[in-house]
C-alpha atoms as a PDB file:
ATOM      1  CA  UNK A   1      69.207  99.881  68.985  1.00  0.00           C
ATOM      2  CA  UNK A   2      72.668  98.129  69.322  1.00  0.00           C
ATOM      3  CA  UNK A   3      74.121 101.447  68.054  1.00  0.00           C
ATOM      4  CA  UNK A   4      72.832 103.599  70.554  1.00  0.00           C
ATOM      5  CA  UNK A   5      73.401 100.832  73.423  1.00  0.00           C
ATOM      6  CA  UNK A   6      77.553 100.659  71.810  1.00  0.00           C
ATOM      7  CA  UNK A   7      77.231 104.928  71.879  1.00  0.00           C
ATOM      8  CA  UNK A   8      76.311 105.051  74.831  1.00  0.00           C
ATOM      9  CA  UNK A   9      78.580 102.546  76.659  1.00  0.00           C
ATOM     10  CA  UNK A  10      81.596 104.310  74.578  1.00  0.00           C
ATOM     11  CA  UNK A  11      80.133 107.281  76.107  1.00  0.00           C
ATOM     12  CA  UNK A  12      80.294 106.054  79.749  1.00  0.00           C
ATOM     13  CA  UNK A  13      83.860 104.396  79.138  1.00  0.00           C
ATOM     14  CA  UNK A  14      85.510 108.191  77.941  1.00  0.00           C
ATOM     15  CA  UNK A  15      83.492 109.707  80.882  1.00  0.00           C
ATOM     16  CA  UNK A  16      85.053 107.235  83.430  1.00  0.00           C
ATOM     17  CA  UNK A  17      88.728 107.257  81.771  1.00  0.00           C
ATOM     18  CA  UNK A  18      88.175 111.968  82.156  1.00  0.00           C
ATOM     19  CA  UNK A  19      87.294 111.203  85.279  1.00  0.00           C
ATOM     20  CA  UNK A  20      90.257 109.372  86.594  1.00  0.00           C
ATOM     21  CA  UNK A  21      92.497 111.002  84.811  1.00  0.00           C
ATOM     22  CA  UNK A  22      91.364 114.610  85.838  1.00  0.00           C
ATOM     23  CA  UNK A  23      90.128 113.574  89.881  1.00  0.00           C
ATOM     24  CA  UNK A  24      93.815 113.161  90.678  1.00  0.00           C
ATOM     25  CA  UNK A  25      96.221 115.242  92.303  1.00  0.00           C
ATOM     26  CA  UNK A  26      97.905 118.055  89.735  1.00  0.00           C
ATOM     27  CA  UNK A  27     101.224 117.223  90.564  1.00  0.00           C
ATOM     28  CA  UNK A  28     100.771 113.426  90.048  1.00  0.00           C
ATOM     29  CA  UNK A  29      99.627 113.349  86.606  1.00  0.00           C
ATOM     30  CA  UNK A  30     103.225 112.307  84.658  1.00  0.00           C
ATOM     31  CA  UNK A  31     105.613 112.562  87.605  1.00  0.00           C
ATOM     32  CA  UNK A  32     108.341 110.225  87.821  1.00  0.00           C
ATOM     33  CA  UNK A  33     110.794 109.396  90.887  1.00  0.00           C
ATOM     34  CA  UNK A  34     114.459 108.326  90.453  1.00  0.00           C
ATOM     35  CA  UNK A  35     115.468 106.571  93.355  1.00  0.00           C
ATOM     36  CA  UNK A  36     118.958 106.667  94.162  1.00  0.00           C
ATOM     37  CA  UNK A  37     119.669 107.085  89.910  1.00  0.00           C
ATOM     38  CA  UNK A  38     119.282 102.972  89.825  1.00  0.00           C
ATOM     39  CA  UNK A  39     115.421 103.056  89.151  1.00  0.00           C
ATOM     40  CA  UNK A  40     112.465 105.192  87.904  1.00  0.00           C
ATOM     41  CA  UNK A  41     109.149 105.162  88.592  1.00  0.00           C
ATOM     42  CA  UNK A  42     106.341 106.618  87.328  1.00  0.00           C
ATOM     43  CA  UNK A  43     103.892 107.370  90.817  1.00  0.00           C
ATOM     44  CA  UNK A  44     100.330 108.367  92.494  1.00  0.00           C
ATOM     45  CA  UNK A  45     100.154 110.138  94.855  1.00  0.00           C
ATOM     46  CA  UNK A  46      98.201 109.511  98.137  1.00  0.00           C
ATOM     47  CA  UNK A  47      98.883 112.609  99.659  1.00  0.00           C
ATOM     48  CA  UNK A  48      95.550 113.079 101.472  1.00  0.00           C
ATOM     49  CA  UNK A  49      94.252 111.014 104.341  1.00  0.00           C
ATOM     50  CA  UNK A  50      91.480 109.374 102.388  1.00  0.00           C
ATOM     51  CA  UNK A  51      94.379 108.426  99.331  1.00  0.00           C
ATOM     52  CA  UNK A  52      96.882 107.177 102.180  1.00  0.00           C
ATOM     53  CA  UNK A  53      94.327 104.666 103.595  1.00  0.00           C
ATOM     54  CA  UNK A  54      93.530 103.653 100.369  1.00  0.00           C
ATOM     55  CA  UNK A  55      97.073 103.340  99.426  1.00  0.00           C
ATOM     56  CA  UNK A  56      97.153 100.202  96.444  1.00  0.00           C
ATOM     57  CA  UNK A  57      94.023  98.573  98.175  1.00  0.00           C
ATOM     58  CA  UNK A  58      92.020  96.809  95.919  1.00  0.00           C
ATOM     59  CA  UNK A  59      94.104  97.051  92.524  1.00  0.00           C
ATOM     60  CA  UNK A  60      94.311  94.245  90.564  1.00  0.00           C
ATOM     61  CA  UNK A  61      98.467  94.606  89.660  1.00  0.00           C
ATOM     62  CA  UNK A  62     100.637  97.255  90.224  1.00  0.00           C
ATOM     63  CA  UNK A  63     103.058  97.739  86.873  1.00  0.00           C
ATOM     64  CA  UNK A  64     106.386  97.345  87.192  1.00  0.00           C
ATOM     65  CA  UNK A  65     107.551 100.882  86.091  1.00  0.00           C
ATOM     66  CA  UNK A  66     104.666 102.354  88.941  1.00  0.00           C
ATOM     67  CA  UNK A  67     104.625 102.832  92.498  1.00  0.00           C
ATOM     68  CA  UNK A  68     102.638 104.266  95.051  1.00  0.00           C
ATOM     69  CA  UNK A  69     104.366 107.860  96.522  1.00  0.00           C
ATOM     70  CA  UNK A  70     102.874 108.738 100.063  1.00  0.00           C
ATOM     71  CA  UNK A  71     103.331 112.332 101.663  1.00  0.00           C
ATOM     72  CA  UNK A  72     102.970 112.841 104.566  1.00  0.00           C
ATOM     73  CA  UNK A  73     102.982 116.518 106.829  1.00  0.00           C
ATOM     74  CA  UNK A  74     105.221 116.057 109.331  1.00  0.00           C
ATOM     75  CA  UNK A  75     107.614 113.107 110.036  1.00  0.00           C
ATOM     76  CA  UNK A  76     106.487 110.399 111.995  1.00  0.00           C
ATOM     77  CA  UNK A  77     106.158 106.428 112.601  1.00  0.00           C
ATOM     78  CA  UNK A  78     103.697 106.188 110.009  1.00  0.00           C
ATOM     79  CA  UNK A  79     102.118 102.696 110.159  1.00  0.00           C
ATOM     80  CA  UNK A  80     101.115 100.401 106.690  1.00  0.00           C
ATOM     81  CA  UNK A  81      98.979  97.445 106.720  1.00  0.00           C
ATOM     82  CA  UNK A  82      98.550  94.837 103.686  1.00  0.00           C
ATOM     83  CA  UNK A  83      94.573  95.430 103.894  1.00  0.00           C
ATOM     84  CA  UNK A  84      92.747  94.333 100.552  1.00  0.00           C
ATOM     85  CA  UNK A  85      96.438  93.812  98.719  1.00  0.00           C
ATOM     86  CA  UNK A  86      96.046  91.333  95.871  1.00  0.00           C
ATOM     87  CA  UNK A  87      99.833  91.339  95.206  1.00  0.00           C
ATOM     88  CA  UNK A  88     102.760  91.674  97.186  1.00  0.00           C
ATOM     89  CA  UNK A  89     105.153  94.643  97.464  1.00  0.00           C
ATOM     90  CA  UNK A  90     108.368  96.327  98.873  1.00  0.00           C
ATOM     91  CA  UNK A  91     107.534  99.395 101.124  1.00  0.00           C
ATOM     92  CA  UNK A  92     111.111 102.066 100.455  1.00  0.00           C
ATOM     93  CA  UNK A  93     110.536 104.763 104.115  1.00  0.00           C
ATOM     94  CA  UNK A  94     112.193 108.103 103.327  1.00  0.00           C
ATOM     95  CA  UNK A  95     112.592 110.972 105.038  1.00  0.00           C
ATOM     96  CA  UNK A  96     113.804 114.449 103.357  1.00  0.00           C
ATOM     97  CA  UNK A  97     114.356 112.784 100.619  1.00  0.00           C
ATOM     98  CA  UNK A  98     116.570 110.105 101.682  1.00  0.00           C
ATOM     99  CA  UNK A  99     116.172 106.315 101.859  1.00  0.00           C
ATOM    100  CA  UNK A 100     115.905 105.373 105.059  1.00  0.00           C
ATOM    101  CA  UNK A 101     115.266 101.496 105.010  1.00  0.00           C
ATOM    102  CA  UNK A 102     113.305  99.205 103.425  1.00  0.00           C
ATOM    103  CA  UNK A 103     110.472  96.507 104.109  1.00  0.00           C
ATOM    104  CA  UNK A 104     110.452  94.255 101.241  1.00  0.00           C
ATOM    105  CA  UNK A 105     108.525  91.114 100.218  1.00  0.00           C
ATOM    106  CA  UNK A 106     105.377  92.056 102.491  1.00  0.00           C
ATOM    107  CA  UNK A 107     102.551  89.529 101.270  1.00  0.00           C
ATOM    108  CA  UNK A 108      98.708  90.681 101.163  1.00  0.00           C
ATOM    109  CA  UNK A 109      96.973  89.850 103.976  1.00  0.00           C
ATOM    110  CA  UNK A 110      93.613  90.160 102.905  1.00  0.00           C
ATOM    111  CA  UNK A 111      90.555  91.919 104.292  1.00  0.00           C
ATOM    112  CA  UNK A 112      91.655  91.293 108.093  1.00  0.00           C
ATOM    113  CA  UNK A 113      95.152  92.179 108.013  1.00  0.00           C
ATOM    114  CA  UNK A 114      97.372  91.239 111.610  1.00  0.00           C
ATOM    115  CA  UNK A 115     100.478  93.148 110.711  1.00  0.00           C
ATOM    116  CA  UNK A 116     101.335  96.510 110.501  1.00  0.00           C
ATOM    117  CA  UNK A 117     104.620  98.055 109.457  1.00  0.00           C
ATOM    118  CA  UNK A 118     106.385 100.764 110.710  1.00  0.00           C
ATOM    119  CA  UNK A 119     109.631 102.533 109.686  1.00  0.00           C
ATOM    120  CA  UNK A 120     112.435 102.273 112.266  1.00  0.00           C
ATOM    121  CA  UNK A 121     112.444 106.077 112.710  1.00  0.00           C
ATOM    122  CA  UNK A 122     110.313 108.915 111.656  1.00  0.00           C
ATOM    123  CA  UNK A 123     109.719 109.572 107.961  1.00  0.00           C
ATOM    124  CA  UNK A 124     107.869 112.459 105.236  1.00  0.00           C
ATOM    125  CA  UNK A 125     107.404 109.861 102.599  1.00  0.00           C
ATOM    126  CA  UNK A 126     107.181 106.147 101.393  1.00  0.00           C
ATOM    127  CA  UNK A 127     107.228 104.895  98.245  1.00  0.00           C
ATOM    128  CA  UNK A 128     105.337 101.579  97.281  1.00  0.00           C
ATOM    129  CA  UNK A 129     106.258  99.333  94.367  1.00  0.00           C
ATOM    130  CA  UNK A 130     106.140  95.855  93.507  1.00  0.00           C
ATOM    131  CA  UNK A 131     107.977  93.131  95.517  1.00  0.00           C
ATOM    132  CA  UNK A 132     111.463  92.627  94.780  1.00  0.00           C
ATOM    133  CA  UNK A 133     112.298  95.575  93.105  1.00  0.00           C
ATOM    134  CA  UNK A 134     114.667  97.424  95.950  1.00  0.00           C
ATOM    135  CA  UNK A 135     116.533  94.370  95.830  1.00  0.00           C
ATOM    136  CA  UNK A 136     116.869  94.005  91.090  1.00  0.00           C
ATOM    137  CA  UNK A 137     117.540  97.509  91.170  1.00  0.00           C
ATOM    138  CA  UNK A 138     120.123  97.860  94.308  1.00  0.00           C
ATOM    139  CA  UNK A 139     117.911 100.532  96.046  1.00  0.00           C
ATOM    140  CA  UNK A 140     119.530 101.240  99.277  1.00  0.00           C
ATOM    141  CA  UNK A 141     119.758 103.208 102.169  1.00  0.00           C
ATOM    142  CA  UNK A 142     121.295 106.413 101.885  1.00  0.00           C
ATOM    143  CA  UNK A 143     119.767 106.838  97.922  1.00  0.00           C
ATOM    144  CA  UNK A 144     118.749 110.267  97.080  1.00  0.00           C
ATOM    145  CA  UNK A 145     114.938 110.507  96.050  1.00  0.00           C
ATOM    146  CA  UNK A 146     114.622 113.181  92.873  1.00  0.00           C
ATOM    147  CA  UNK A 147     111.460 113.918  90.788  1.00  0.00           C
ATOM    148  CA  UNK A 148     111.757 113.951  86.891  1.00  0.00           C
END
């Protein structure tokens, strides 16, 4: 009885871990973003509406070779909120490919959030990672984004 109860939670556990793996976005599985050739970062993608709201909502920690690559269709002010966070991070806007500017430190704010954060022009793209990053690694603006 144990043995079929262990088979069958093994079984649910392999399910779940095909699942994830295989419900993401093609081109995120194994892609990796050099910012600026002063850090890498292996990403997700939220490149659909339902992904972008999402964004890191809700995840325990965020490792520190990760981040969070958002894609957007056409440039614009796109607003962030800290909604659900449970750590804090460093929001890097780009557009075309370029570092624009960067928001960094923003704490979680829970499951009412009262800030939102916008980039100081219009942008294609933001990258999330964990707080404090931009500044160890010298990201700036002006870096050139390029996929690995």
């Amino acid at each position: 009885m144990i043995k079929q109860i262990f088979i069958a939670l093994l079984g649910a556990v392999v399910l779940f871990a095909l699942y994830t793996v295989y419900n993401r976005a093609p081109e995120a599985i194994g892609r990796t973003i050099d910012v600026g050739g002063k850090a890498s970062f292996r990403i997700d993608y939220a490149n659909t509406p339902e992904t972008r709201a999402q964004g890191l909502s809700g995840r325990v920690f965020l490792p520190e070779d990760q981040g969070m690559f958002f894609v957007f269709e056409t440039a614009d002010q796109h607003g962030f909120w800290m909604k659900s966070m449970n750590f804090p991070i460093d929001i890097i806007w780009i557009v075309e490919g370029v570092v624009l500017a960067i928001d960094s430190n923003l704490l979680p704010e829970g499951d009412s959030p009262s800030k939102i954060y916008y980039p100081p022009a219009p942008v294609t793209h933001v990258l999330e990672v964990n707080a404090g990053l931009a500044k160890r690694f010298g990201i700036a603006p002006g870096d050139v984004i390029r996929f690995k």
